[in-house]
PDB file of N, CA and C in Angstrom:
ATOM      1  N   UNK A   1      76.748 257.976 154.468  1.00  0.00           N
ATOM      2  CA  UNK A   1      77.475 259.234 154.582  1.00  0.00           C
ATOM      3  C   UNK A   1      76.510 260.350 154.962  1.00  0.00           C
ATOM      4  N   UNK A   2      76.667 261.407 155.903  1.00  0.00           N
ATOM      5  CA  UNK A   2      76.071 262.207 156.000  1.00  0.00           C
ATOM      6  C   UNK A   2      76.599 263.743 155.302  1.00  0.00           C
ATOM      7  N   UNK A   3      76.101 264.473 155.119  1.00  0.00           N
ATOM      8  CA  UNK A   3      76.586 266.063 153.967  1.00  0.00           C
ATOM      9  C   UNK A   3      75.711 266.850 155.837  1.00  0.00           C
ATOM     10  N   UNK A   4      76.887 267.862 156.036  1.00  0.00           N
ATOM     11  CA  UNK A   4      76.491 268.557 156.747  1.00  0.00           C
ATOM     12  C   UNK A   4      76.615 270.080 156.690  1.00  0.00           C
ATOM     13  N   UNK A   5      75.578 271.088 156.386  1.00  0.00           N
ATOM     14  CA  UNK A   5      75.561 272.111 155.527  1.00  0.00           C
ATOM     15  C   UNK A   5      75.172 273.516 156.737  1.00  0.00           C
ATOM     16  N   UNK A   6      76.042 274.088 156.782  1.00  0.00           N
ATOM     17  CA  UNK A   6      76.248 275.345 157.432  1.00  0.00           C
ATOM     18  C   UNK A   6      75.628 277.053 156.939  1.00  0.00           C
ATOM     19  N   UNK A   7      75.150 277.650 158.031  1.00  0.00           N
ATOM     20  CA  UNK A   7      74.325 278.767 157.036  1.00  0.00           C
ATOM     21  C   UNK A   7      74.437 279.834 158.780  1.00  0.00           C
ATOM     22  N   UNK A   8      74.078 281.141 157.829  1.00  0.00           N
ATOM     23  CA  UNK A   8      73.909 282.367 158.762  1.00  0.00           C
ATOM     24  C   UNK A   8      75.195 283.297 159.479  1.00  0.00           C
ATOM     25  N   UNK A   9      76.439 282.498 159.017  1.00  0.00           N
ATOM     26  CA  UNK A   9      77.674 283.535 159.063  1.00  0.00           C
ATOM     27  C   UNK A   9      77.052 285.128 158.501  1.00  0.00           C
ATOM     28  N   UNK A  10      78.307 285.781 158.858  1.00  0.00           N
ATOM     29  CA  UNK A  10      78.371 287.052 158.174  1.00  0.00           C
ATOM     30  C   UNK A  10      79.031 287.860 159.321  1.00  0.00           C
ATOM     31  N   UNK A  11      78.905 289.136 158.557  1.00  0.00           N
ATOM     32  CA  UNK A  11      79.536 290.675 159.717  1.00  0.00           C
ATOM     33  C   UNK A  11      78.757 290.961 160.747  1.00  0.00           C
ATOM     34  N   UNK A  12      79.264 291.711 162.095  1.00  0.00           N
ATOM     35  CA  UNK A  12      77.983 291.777 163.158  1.00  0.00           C
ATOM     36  C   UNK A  12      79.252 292.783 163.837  1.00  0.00           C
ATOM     37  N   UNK A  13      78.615 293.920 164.347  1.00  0.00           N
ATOM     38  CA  UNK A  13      79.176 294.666 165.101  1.00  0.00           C
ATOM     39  C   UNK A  13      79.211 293.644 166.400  1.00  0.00           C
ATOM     40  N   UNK A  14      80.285 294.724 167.312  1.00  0.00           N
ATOM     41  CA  UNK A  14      80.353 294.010 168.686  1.00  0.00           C
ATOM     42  C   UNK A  14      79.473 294.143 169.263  1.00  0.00           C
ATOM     43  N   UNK A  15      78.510 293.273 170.142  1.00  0.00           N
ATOM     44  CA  UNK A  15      77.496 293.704 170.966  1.00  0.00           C
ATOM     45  C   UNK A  15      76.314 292.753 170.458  1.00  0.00           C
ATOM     46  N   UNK A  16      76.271 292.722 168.897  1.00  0.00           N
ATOM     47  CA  UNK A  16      75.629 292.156 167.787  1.00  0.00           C
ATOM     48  C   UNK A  16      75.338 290.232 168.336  1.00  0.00           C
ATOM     49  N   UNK A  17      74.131 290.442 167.198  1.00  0.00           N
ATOM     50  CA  UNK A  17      73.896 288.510 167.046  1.00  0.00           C
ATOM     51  C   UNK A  17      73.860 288.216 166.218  1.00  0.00           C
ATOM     52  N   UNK A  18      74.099 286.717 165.834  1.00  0.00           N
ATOM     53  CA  UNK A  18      74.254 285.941 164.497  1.00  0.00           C
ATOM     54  C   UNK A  18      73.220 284.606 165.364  1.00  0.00           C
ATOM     55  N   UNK A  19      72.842 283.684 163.998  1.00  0.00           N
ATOM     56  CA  UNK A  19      72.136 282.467 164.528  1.00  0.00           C
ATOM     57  C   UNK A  19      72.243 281.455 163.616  1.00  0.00           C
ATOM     58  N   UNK A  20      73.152 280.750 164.185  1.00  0.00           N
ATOM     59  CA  UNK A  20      74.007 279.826 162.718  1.00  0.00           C
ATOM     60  C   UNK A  20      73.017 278.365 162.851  1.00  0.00           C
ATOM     61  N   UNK A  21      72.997 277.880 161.469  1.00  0.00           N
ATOM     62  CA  UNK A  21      72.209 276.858 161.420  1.00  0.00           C
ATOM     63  C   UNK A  21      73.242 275.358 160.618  1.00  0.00           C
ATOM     64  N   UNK A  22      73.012 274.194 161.545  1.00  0.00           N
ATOM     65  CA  UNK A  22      73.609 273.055 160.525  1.00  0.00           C
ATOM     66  C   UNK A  22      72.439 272.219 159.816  1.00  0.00           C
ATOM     67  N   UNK A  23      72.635 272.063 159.027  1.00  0.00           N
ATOM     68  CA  UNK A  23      71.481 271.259 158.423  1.00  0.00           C
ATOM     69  C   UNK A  23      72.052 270.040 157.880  1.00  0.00           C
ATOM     70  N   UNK A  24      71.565 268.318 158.475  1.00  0.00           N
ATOM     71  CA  UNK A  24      72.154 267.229 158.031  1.00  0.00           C
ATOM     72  C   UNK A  24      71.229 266.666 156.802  1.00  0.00           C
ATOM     73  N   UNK A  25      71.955 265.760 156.138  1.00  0.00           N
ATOM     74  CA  UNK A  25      71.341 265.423 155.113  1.00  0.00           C
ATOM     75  C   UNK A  25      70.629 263.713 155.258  1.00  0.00           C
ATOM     76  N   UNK A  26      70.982 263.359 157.143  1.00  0.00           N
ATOM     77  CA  UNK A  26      70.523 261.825 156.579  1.00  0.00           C
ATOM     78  C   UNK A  26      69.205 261.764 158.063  1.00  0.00           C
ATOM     79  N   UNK A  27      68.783 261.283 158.185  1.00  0.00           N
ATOM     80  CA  UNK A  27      67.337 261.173 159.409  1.00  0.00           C
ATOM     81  C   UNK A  27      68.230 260.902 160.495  1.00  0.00           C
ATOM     82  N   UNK A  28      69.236 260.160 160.659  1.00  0.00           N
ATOM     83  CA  UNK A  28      69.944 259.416 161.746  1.00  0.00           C
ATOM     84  C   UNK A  28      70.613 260.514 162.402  1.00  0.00           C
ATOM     85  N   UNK A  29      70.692 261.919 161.881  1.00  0.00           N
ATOM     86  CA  UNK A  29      71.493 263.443 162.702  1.00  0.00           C
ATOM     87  C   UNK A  29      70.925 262.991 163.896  1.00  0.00           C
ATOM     88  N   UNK A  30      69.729 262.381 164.530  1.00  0.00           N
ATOM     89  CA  UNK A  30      68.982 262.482 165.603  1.00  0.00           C
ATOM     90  C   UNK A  30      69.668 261.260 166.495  1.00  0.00           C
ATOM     91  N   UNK A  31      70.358 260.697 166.140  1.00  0.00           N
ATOM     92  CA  UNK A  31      71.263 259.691 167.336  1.00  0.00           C
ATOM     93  C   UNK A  31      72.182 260.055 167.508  1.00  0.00           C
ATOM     94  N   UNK A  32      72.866 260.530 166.922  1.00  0.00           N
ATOM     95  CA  UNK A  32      74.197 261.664 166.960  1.00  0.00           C
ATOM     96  C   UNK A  32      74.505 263.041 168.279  1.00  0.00           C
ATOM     97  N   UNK A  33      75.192 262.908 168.728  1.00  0.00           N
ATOM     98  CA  UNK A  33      75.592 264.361 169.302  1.00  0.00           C
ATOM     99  C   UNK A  33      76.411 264.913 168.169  1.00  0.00           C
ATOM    100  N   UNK A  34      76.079 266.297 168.327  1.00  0.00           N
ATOM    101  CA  UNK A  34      76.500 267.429 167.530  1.00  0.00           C
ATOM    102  C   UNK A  34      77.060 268.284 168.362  1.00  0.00           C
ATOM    103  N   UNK A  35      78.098 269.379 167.737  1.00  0.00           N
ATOM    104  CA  UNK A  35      79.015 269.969 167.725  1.00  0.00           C
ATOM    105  C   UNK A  35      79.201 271.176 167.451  1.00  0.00           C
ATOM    106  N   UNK A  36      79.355 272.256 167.750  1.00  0.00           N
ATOM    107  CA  UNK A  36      80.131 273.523 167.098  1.00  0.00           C
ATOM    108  C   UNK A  36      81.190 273.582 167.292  1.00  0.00           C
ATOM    109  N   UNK A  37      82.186 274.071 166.194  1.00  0.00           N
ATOM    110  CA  UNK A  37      83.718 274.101 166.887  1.00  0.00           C
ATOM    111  C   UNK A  37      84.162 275.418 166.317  1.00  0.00           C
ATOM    112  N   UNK A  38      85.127 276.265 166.443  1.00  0.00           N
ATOM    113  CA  UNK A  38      85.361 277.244 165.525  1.00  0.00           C
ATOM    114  C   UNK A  38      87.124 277.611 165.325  1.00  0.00           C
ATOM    115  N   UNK A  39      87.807 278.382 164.182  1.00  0.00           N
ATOM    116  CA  UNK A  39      89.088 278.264 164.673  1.00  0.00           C
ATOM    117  C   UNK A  39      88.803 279.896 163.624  1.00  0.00           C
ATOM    118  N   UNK A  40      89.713 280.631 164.404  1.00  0.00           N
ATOM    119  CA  UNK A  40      90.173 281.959 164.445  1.00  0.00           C
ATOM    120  C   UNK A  40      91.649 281.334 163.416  1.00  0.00           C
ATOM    121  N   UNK A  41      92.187 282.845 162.513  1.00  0.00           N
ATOM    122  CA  UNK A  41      93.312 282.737 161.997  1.00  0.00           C
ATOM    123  C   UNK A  41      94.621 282.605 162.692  1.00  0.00           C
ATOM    124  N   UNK A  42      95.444 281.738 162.441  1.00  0.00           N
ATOM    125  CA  UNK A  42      96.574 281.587 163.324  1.00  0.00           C
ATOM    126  C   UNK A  42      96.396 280.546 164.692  1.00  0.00           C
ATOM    127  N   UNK A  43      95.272 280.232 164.695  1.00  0.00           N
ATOM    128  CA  UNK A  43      94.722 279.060 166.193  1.00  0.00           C
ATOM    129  C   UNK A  43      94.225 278.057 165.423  1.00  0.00           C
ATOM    130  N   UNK A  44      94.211 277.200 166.985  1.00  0.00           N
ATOM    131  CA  UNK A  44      93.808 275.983 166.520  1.00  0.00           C
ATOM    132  C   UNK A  44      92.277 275.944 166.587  1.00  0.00           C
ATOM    133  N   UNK A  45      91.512 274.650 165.836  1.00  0.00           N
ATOM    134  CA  UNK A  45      90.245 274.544 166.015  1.00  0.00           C
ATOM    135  C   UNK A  45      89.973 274.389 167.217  1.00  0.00           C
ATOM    136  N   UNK A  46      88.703 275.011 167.992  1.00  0.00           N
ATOM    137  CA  UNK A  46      88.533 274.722 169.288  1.00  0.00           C
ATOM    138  C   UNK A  46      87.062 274.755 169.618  1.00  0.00           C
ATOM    139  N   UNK A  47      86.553 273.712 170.397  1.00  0.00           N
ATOM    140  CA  UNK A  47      85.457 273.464 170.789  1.00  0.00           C
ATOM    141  C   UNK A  47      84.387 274.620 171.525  1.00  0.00           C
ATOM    142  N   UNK A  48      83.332 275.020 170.615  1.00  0.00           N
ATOM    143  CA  UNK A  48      82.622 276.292 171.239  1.00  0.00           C
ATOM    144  C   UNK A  48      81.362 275.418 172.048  1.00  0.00           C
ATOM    145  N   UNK A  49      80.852 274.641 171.493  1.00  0.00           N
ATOM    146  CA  UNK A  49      79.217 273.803 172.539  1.00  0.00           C
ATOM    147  C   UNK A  49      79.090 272.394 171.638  1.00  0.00           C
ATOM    148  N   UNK A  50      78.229 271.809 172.396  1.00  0.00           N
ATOM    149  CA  UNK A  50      78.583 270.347 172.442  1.00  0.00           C
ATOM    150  C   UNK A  50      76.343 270.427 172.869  1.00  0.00           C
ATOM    151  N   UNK A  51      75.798 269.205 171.688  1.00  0.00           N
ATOM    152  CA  UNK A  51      74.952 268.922 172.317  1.00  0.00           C
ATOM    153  C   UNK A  51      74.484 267.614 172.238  1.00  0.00           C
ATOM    154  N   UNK A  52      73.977 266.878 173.262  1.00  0.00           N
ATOM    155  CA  UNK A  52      73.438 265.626 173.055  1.00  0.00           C
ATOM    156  C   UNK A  52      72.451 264.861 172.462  1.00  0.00           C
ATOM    157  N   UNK A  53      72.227 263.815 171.906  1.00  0.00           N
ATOM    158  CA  UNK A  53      71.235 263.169 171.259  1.00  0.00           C
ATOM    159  C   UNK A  53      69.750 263.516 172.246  1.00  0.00           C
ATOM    160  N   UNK A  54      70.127 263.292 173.483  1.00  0.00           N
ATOM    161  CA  UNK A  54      68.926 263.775 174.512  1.00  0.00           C
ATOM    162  C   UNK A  54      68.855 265.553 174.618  1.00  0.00           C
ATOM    163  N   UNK A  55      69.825 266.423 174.527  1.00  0.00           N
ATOM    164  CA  UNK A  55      69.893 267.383 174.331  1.00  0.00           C
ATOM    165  C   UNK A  55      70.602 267.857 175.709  1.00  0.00           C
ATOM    166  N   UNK A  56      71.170 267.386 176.317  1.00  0.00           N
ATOM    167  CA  UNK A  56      72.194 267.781 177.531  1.00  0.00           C
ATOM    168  C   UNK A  56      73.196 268.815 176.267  1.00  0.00           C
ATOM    169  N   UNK A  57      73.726 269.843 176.900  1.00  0.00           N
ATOM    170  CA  UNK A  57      74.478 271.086 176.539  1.00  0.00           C
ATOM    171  C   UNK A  57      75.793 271.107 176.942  1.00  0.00           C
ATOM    172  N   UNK A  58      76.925 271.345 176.699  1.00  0.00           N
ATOM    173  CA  UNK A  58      77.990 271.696 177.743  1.00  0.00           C
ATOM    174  C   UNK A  58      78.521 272.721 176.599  1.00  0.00           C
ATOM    175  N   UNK A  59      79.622 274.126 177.523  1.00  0.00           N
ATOM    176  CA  UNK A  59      80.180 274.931 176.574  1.00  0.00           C
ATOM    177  C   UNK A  59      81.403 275.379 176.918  1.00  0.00           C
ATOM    178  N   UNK A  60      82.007 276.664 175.943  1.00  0.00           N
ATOM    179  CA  UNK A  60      83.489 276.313 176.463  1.00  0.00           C
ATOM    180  C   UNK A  60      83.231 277.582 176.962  1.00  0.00           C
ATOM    181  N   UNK A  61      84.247 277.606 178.150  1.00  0.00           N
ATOM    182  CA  UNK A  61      83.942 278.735 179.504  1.00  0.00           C
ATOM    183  C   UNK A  61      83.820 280.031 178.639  1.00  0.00           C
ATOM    184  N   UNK A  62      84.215 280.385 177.335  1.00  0.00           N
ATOM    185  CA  UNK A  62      84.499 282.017 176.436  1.00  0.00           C
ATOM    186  C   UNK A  62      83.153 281.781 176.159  1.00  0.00           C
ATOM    187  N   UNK A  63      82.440 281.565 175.930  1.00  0.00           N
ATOM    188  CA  UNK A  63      80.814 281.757 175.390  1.00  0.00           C
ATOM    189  C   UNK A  63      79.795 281.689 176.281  1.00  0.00           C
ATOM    190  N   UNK A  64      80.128 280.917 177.660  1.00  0.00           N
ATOM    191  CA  UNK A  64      78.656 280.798 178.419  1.00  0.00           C
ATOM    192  C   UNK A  64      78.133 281.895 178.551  1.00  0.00           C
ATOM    193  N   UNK A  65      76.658 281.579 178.514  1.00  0.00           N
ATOM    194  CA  UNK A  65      75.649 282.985 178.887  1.00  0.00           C
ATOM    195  C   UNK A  65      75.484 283.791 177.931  1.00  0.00           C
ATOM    196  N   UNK A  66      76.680 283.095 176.314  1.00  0.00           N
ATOM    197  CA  UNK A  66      76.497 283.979 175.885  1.00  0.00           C
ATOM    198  C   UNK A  66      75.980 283.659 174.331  1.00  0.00           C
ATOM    199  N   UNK A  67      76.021 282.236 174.072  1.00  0.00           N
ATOM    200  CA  UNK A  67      75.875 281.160 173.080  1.00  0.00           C
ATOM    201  C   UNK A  67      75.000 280.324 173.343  1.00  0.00           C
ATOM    202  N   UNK A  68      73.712 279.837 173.106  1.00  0.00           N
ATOM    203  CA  UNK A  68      73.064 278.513 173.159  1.00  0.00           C
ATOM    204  C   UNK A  68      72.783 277.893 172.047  1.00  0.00           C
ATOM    205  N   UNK A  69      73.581 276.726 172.259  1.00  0.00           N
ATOM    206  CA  UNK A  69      73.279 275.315 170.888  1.00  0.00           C
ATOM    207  C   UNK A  69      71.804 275.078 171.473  1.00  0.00           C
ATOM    208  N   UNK A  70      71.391 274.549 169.857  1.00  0.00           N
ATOM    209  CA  UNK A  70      69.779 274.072 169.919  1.00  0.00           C
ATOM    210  C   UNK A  70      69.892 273.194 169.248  1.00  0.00           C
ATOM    211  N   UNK A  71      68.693 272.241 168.848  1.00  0.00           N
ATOM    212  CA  UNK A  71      68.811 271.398 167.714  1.00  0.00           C
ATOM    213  C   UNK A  71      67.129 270.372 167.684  1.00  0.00           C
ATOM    214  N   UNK A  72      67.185 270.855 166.324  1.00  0.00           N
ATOM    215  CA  UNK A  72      65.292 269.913 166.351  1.00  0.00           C
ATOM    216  C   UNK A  72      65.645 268.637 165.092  1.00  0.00           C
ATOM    217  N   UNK A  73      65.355 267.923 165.937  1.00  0.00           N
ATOM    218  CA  UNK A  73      66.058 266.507 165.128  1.00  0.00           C
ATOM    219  C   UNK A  73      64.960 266.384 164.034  1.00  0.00           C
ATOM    220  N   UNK A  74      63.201 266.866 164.535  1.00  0.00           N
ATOM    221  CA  UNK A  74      62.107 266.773 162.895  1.00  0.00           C
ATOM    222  C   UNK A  74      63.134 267.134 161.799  1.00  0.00           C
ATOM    223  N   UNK A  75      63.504 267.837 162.436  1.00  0.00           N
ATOM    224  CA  UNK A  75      64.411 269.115 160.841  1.00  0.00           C
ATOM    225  C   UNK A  75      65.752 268.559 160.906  1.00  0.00           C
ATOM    226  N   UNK A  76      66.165 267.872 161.068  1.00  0.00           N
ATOM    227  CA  UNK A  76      67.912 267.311 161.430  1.00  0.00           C
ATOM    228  C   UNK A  76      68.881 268.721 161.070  1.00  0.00           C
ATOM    229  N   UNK A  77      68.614 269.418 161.976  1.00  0.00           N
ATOM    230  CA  UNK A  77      68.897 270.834 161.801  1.00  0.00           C
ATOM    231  C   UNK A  77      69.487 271.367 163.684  1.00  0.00           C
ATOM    232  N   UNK A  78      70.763 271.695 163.462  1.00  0.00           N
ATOM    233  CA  UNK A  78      71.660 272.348 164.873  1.00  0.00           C
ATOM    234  C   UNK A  78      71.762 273.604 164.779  1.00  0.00           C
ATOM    235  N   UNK A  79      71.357 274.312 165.560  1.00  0.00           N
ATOM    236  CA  UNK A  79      71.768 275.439 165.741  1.00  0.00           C
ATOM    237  C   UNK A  79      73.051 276.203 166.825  1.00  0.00           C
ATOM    238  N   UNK A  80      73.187 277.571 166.665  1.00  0.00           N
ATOM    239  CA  UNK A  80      74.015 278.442 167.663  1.00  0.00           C
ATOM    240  C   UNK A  80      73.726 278.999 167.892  1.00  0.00           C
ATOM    241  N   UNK A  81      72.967 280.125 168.594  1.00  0.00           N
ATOM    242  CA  UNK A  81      72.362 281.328 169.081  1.00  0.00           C
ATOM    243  C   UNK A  81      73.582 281.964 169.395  1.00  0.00           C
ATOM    244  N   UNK A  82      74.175 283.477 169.027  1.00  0.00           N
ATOM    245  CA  UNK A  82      75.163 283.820 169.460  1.00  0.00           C
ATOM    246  C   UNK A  82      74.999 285.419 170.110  1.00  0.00           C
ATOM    247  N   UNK A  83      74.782 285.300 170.994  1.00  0.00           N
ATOM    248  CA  UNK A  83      74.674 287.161 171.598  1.00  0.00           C
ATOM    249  C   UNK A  83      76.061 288.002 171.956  1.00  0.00           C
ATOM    250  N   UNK A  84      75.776 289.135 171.788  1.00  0.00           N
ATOM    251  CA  UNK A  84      76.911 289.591 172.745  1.00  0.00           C
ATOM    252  C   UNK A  84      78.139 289.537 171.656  1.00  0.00           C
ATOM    253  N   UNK A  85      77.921 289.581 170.791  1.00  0.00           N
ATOM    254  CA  UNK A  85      79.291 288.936 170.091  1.00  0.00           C
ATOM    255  C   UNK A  85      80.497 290.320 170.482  1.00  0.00           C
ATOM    256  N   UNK A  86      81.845 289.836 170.504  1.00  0.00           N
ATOM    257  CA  UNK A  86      82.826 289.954 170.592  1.00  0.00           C
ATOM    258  C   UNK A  86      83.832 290.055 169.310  1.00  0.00           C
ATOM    259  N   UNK A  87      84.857 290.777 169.350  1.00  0.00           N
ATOM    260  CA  UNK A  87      85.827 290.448 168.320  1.00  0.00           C
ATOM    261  C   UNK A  87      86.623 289.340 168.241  1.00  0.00           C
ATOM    262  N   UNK A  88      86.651 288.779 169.557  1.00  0.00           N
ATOM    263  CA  UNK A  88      87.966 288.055 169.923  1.00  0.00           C
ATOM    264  C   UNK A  88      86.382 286.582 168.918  1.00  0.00           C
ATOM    265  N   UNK A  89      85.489 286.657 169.062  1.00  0.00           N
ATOM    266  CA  UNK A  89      84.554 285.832 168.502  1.00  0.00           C
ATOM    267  C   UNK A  89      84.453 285.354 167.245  1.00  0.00           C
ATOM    268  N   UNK A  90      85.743 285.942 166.400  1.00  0.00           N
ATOM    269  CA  UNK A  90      85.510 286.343 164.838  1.00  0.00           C
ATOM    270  C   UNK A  90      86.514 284.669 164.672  1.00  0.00           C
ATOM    271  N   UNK A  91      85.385 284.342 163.943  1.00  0.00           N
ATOM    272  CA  UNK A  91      86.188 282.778 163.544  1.00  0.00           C
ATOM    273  C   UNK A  91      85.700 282.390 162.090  1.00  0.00           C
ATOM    274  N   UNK A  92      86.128 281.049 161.339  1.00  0.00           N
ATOM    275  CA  UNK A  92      85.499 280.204 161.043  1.00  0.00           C
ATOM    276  C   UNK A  92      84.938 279.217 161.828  1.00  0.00           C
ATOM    277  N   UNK A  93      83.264 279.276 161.820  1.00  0.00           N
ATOM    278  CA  UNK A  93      82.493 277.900 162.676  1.00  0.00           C
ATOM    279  C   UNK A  93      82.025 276.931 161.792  1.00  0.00           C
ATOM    280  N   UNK A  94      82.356 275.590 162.222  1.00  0.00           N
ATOM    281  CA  UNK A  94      82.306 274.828 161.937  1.00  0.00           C
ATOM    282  C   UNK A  94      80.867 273.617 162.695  1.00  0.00           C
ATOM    283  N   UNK A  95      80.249 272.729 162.343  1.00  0.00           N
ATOM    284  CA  UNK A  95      79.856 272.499 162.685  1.00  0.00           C
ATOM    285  C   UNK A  95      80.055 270.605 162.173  1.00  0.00           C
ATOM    286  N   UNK A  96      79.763 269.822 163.543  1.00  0.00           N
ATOM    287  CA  UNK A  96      80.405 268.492 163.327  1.00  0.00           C
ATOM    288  C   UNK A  96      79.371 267.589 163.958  1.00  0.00           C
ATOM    289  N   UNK A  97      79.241 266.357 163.244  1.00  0.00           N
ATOM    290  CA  UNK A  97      78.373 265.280 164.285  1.00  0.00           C
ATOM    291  C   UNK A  97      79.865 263.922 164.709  1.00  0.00           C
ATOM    292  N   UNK A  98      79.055 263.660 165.796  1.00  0.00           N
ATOM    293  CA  UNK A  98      80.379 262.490 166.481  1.00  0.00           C
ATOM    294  C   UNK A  98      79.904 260.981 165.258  1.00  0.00           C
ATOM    295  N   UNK A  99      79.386 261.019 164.664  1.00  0.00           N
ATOM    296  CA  UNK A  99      79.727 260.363 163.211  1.00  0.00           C
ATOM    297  C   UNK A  99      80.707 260.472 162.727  1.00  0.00           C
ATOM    298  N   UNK A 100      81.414 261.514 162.656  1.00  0.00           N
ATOM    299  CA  UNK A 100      82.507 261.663 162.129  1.00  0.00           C
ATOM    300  C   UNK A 100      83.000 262.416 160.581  1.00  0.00           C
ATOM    301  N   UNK A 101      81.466 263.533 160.887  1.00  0.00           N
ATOM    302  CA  UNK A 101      81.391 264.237 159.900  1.00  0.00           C
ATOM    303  C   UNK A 101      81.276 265.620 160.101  1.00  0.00           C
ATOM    304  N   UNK A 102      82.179 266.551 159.100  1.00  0.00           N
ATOM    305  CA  UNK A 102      82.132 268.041 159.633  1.00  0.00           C
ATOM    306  C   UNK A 102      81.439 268.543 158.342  1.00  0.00           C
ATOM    307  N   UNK A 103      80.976 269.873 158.554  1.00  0.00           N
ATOM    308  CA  UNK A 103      80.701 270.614 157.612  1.00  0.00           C
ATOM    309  C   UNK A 103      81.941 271.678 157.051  1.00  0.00           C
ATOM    310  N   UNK A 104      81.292 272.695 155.671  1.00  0.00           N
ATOM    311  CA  UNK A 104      82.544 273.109 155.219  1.00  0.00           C
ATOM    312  C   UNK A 104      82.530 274.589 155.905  1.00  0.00           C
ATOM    313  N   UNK A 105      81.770 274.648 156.898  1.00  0.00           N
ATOM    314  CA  UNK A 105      82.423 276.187 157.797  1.00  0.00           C
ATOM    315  C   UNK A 105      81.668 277.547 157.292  1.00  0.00           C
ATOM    316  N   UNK A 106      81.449 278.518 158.186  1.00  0.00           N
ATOM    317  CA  UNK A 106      80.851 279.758 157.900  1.00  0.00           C
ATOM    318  C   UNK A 106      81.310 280.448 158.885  1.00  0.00           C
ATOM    319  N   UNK A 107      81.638 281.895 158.062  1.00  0.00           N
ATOM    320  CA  UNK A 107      82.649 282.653 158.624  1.00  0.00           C
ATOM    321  C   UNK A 107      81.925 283.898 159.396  1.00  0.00           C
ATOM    322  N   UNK A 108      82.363 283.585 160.229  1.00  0.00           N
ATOM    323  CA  UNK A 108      81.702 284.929 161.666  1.00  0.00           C
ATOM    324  C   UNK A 108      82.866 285.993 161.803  1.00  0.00           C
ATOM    325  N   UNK A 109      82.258 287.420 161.249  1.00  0.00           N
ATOM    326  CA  UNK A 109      83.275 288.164 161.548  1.00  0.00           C
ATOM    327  C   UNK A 109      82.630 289.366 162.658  1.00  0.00           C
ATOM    328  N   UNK A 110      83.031 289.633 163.908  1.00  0.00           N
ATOM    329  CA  UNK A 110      82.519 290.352 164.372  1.00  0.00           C
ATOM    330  C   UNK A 110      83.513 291.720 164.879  1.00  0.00           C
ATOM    331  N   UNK A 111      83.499 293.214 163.966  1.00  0.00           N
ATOM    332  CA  UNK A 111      83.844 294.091 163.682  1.00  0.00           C
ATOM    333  C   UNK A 111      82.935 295.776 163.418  1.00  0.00           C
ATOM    334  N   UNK A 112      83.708 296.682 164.123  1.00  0.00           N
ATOM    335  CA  UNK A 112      83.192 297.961 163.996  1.00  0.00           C
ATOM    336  C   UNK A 112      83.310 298.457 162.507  1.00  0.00           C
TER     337      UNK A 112
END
């Protein structure tokens, strides 16, 4: 089983950055692709970046340029770099490995 543990939510004006961190609990995070996903109140969960065991990237068209996933497998640790933030940005993020394990979410609120 892997425990996958989420950190660095909080408030951020618009314009603002946050830099969210997942931290896995088993060595094997490093064969895994990992995940950010996030879901706003009233929506569904929806896929924000995607990264590979090799570290190939893909993102969802609302964040490019404006979000970069990272991830250092020494540390079995994923990150989000988030610039620029937005309101429409204000979610719970979640963070997931294709194991088939999510974490329990940290809440991004981005507000004047």
């Amino acid at each position: 089983q892997m425990q996958l543990v989420e950190s660095g939510g909080g408030l951020v004006q618009p314009g603002g950055s946050l830099k969210l961190s997942c931290a896995a609990s088993r060595s094997i995070f490093s064969i895994y692709a990992m995940a950010w996903y996030r879901q706003a109140p009233g929506k569904q969960r929806e896929l924000v970046a995607r990264i590979a065991s090799g570290g190939r990237t893909n993102y969802a068209d609302s964040v490019k340029g404006r979000f970069t996933i990272s991830r250092d497998n020494a540390k079995n640790t994923m990150y989000l770099q988030m610039n620029s933030l937005k309101p429409e940005d204000t979610a719970v993020y979640y963070c997931q490995s294709t194991a088939g394990y999510w974490g329990q979410g940290t809440q991004v609120t981005v507000s004047a």
